[in-house]
Protein backbone atom coordinates (compact mmCIF):
# COMPACT_ATOMS: atom_id res chain seq x y z
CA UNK A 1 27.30 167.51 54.83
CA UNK A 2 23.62 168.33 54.85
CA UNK A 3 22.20 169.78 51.82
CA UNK A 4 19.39 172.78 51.51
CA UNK A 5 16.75 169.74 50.12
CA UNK A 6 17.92 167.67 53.18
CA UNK A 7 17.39 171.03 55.74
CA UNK A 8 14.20 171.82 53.99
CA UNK A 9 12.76 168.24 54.74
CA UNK A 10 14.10 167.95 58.10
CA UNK A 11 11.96 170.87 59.21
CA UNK A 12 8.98 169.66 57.69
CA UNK A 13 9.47 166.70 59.41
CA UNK A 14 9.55 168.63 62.60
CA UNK A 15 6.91 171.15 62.28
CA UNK A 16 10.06 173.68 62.32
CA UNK A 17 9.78 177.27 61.10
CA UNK A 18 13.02 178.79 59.81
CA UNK A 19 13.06 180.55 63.04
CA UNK A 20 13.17 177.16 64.66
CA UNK A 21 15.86 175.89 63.38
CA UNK A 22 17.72 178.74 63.59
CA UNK A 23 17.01 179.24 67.63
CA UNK A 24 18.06 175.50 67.51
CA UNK A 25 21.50 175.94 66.10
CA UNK A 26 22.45 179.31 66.85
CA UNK A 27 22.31 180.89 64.23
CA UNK A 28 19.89 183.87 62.37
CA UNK A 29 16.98 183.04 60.32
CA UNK A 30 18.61 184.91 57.33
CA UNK A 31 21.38 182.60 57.25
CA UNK A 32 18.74 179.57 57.46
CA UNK A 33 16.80 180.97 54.72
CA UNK A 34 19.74 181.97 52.61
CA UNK A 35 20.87 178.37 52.82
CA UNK A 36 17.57 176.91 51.74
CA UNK A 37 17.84 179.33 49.01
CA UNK A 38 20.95 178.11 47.69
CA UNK A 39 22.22 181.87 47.41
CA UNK A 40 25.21 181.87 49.31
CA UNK A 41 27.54 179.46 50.38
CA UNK A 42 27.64 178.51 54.34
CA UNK A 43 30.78 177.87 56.56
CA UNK A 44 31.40 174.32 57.69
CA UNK A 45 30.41 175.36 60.99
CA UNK A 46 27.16 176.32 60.31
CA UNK A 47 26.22 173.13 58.21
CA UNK A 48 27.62 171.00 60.82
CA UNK A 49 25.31 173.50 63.38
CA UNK A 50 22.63 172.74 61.94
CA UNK A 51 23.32 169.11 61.32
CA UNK A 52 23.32 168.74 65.30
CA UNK A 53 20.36 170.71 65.70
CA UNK A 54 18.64 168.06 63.49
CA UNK A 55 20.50 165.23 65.19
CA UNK A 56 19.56 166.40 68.65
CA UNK A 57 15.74 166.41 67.23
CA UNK A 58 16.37 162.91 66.17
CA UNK A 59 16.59 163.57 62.69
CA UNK A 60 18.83 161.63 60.47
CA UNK A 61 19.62 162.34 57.20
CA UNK A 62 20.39 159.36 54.56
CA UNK A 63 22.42 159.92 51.27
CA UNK A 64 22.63 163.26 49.48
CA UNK A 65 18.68 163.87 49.84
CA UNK A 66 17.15 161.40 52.03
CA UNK A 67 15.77 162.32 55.55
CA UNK A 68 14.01 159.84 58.10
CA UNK A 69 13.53 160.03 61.99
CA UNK A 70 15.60 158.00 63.70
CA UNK A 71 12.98 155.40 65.64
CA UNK A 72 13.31 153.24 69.06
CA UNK A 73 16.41 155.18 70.12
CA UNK A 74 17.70 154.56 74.12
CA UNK A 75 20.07 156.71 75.73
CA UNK A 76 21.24 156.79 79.09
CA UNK A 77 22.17 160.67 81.10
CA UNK A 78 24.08 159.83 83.91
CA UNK A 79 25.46 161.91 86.88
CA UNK A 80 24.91 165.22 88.80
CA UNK A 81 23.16 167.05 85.84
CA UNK A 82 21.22 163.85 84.70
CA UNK A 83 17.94 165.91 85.56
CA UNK A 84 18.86 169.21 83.81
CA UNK A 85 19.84 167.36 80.79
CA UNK A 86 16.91 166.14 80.36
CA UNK A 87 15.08 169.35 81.01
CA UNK A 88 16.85 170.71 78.06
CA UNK A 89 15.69 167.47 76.00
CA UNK A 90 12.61 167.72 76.79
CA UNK A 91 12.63 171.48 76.15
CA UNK A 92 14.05 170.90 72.68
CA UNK A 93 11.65 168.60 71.67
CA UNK A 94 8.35 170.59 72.62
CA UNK A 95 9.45 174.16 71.85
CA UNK A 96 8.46 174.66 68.55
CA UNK A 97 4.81 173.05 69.17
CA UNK A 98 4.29 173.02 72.92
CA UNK A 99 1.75 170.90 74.26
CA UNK A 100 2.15 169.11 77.56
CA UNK A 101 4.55 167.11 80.06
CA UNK A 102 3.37 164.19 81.66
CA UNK A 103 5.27 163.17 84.88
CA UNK A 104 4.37 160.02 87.40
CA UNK A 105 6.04 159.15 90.78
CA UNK A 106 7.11 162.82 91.06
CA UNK A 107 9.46 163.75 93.98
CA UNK A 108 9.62 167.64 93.55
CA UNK A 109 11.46 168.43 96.76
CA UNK A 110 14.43 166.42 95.09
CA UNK A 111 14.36 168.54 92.41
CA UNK A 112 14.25 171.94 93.62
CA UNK A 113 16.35 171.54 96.21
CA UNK A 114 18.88 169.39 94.17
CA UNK A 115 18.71 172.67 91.32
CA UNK A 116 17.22 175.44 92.03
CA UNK A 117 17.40 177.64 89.77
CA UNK A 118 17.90 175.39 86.80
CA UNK A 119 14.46 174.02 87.47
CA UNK A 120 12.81 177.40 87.70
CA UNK A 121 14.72 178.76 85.10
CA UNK A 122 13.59 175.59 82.97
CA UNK A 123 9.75 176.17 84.12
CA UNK A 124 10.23 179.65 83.06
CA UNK A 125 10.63 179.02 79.39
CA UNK A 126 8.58 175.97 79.15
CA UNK A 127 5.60 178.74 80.33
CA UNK A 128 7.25 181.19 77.56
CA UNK A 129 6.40 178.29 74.43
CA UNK A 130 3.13 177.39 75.57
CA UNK A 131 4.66 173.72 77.34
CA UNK A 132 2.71 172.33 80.27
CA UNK A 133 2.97 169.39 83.12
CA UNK A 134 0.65 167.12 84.86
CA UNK A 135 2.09 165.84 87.54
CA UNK A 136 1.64 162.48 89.79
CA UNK A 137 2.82 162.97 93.29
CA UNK A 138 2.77 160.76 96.40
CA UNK A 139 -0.57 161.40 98.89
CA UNK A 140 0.47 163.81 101.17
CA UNK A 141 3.31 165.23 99.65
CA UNK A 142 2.39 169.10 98.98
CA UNK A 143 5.72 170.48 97.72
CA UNK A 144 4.34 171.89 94.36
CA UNK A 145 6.51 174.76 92.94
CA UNK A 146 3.99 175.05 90.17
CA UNK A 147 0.33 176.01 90.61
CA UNK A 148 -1.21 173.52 92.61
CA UNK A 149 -3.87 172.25 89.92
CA UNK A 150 -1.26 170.66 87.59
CA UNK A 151 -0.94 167.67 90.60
CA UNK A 152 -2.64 165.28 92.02
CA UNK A 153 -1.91 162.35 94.14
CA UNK A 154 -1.02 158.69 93.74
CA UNK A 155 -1.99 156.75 96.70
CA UNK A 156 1.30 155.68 99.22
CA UNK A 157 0.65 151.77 98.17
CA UNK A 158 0.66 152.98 94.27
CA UNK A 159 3.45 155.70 94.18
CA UNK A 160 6.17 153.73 92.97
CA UNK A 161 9.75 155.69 95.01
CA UNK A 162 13.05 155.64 93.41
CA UNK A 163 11.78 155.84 89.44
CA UNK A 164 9.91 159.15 88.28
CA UNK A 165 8.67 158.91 84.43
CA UNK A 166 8.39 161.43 81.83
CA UNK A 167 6.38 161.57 78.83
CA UNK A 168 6.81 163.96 76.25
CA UNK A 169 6.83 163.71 72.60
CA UNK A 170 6.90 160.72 71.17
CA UNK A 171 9.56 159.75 74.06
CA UNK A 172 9.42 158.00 77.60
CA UNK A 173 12.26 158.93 80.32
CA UNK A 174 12.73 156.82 83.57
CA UNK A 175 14.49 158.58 86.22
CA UNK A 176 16.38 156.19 88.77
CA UNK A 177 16.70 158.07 92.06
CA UNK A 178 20.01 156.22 93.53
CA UNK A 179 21.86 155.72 90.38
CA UNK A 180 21.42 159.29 89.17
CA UNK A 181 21.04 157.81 86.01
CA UNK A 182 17.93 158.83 83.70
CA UNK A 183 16.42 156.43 80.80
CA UNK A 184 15.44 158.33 77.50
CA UNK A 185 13.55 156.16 74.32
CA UNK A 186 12.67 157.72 71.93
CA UNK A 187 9.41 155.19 70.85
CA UNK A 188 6.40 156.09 69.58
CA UNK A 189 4.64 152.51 70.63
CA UNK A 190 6.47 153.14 74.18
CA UNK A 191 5.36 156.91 74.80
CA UNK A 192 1.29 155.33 73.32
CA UNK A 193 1.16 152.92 76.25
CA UNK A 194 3.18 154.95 79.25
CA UNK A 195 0.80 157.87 78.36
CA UNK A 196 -2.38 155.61 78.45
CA UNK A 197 -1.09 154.15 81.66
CA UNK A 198 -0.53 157.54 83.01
CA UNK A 199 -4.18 158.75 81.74
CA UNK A 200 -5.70 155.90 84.00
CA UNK A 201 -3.42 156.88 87.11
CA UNK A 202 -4.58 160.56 86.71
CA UNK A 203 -8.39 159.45 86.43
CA UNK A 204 -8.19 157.54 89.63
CA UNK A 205 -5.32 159.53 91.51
CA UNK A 206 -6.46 162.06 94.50
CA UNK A 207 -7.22 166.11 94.01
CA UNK A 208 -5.24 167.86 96.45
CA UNK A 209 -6.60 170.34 98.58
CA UNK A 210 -5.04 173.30 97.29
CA UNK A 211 -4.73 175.06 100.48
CA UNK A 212 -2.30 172.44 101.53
CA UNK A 213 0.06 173.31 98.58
CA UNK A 214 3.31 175.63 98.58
CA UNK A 215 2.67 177.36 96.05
CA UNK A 216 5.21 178.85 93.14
CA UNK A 217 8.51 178.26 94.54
CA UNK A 218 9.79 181.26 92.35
């Protein structure tokens, strides 16, 4: 089971607050903070809560005291909620600092139409924790369900169809559109070059005329 040393060090590995971990596992930040404190004792459930809150942060923790993240990880979301699983990951991983979302070869008609309300509903909080996108959609295409200036346009002979990417913490996801079957590595070296490729698509990708664009779906 995790110790209080352990759940103190995985949060400062994360940049988490007490609060953090607590919205992470479900539980109240008094019961975090008692259990760094050592001055009660916790249920099973609620160590093994906050083991997976750690574990789904990809934090591993090594002997009685030792804590590392766990590096290079792959793993593979498959099926009809591929996409909102990964909304949630990617959620989960940028909450407690925000920052931004980088997405290339972006279908958003597929999305929305495909879920709805999970996607506005997932849009919704990522505004509430300070979390925003860029976004790299096909010329043309002006289905935009967020404010028009977070897109721009790859041209038709660059937009690569049938595999969206998604950069976002130290993490790269590849979306394959047929297989409903999303890609997630967890690489720092990985997320360093897909963001520096994205950095040069967005430099040399087309502004939109906003006028075009449907604005805010919600």
């Amino acid at each position: 089971m995790i110790t209080k040393e352990q759940c103190r060090a995985g949060r400062g590995l994360l940049g988490w607050t007490q609060q953090d971990l607590a919205d992470a596992a479900g539980m109240s930040k008094t019961a975090i903070n008692n259990f760094e404190r050592g001055t009660n004792d916790v249920r099973a459930e609620s160590l093994e809560s906050i083991r997976l809150a750690f574990e789904r942060s990809d934090i591993e923790f090594v002997g009685d005291y030792g804590v590392q993240r766990r590096r290079d990880t792959v793993k593979v979301l498959k099926g009809a909620d591929a996409l909102p699983l990964l909304w949630d990951d990617i959620f989960e991983t940028m909450k407690a600092s925000g920052g931004e979302v980088l997405i290339a070869n972006l279908d958003e008609r597929r999305s929305h139409e495909s879920h709805p309300d999970k996607l506005l509903a997932h849009l919704s909080r990522m505004k509430a924790h300070n979390i925003t996108e860029r976004l790299l959609a096909c010329e043309g295409d002006a289905y935009f369900v967020q404010p028009a200036e977070y897109y721009r346009w790859l041209p038709r002979d660059v937009f690569r169809a049938g595999m969206s990417s998604f950069i976002y913490g130290d993490k790269v996801a590849l979306q394959l559109w047929q297989e409903a079957m999303i890609i997630v590595v967890n690489s720092r070296s990985a997320h360093e070059a897909e963001k520096q490729r994205f950095e040069y698509l967005w430099g040399n990708a087309i502004i939109p005329p906003y006028e075009s664009s449907k604005k805010d779906a919600s």
